[in-house]
Protein backbone atom coordinates (compact mmCIF):
# COMPACT_ATOMS: atom_id res chain seq x y z
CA UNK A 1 -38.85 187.80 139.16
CA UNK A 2 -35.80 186.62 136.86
CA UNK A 3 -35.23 187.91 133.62
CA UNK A 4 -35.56 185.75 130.47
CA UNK A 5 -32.33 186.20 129.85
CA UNK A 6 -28.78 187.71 131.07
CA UNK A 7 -27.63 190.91 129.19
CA UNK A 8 -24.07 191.79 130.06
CA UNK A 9 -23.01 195.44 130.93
CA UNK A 10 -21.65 196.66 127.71
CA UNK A 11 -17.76 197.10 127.77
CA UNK A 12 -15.87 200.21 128.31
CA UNK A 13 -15.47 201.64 124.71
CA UNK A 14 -12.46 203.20 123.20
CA UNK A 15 -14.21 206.56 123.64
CA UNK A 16 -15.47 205.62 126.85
CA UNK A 17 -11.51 205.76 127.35
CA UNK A 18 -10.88 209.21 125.52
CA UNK A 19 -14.04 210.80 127.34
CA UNK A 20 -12.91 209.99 131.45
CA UNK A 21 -9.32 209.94 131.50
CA UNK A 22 -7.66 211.52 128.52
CA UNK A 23 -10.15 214.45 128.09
CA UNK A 24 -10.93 215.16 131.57
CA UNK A 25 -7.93 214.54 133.59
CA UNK A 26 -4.97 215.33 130.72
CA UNK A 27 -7.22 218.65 129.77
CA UNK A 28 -6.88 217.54 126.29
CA UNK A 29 -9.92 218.43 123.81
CA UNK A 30 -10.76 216.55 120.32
CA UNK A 31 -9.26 218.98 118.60
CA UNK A 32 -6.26 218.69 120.33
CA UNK A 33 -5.69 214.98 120.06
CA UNK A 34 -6.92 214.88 115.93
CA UNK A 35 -4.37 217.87 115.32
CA UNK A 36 -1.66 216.06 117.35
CA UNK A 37 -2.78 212.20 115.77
CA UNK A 38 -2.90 214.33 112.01
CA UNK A 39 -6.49 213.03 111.66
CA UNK A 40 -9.96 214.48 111.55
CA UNK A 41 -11.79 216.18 114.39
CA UNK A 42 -14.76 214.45 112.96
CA UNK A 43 -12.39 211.16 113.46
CA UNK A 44 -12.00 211.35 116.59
CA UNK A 45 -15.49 212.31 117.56
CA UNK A 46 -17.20 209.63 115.76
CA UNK A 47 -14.31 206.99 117.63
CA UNK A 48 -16.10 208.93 120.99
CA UNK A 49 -19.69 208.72 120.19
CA UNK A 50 -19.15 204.89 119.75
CA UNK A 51 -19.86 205.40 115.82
CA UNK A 52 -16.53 204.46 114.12
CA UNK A 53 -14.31 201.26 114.94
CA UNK A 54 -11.10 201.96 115.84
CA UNK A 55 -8.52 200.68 113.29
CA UNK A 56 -4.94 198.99 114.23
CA UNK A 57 -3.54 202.58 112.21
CA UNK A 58 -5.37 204.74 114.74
CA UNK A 59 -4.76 202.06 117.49
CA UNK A 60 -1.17 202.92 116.91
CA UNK A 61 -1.72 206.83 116.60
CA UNK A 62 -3.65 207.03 119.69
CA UNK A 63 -1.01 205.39 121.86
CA UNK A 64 1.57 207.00 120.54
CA UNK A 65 0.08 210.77 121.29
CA UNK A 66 -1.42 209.26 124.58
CA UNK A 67 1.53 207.16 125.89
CA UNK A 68 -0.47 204.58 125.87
CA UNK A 69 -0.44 200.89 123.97
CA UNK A 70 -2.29 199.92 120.60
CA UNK A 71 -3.14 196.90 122.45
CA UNK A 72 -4.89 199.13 124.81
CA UNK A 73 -7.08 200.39 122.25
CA UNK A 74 -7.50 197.51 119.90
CA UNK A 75 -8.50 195.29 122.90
CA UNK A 76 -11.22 197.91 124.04
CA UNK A 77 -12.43 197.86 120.33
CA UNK A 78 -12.46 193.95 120.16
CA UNK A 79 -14.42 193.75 123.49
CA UNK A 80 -16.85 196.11 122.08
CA UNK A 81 -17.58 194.39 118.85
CA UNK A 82 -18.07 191.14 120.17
CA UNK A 83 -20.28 192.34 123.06
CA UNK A 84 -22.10 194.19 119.90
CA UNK A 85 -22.22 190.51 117.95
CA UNK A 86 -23.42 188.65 120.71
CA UNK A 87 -26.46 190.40 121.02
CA UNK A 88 -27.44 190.38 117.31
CA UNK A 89 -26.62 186.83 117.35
CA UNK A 90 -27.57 185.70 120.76
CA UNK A 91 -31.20 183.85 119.33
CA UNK A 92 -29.23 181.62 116.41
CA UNK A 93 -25.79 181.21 117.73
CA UNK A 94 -26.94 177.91 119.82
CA UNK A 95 -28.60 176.59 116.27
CA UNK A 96 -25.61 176.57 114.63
CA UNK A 97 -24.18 172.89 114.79
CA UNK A 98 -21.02 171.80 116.67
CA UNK A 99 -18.25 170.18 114.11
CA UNK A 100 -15.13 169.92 116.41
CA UNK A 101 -16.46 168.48 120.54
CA UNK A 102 -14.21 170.69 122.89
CA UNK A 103 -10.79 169.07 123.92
CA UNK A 104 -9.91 168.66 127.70
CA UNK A 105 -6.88 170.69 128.82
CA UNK A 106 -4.81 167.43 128.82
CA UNK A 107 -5.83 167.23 125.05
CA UNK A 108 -4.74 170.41 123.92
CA UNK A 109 -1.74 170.63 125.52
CA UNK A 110 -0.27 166.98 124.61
CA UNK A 111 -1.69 167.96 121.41
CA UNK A 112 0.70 171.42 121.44
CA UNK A 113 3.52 169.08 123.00
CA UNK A 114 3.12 166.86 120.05
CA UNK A 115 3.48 169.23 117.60
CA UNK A 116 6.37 171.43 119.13
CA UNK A 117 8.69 167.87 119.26
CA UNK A 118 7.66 167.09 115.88
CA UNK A 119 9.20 169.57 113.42
């Protein structure tokens, strides 16, 4: 029996993240990381329980105290919200109409070619 339709795994969240390998393995508690990051506890738990959106300003907080990236975090966040999207959109995205076809690879890069030789 197929299902009617695919549903992705969601992603691994930012708190996902904090939960397995910076609270676990470091030994480092919530109250720890807000007190070192000079935010919240309740910050930093809602960024665990999945309920707040991490921000580029605590993207750049938690890699800092973690030795980490912001790039990390903000990448984790992104994959999250559009994973998030695409199931509250998944009935009406395919309604929506096309404006611009899709370019071939040859397109878009003699198009990028184009433009770098003509400034």
């Amino acid at each position: 029996m197929k299902p009617d339709r695919f549903i992705p795994a969601p992603p691994v969240s930012p708190g996902d993240v904090l939960r397995k390998y910076i609270f676990s393995n470091e030994g480092i508690t919530q109250d720890s990381l807000a007190a070192a990051m000079q935010v919240s506890r309740f910050s930093i738990n809602q960024i665990v329980n999945g309920k707040r959106s991490v921000t580029a300003e605590m993207a750049l907080k938690l890699a800092r105290v973690t030795s980490t990236t912001a790039e990390l975090w903000l990448n984790l966040q992104l994959d999250v919200d559009l994973y998030r999207a695409k199931l509250k959109l998944s009935e009406h995205l395919n309604d929506l109409p096309i404006l611009r076809p899709p370019k071939t690879d040859a397109e878009l890069f003699s198009y990028a070619t184009e433009a770098d030789h003509s400034e």
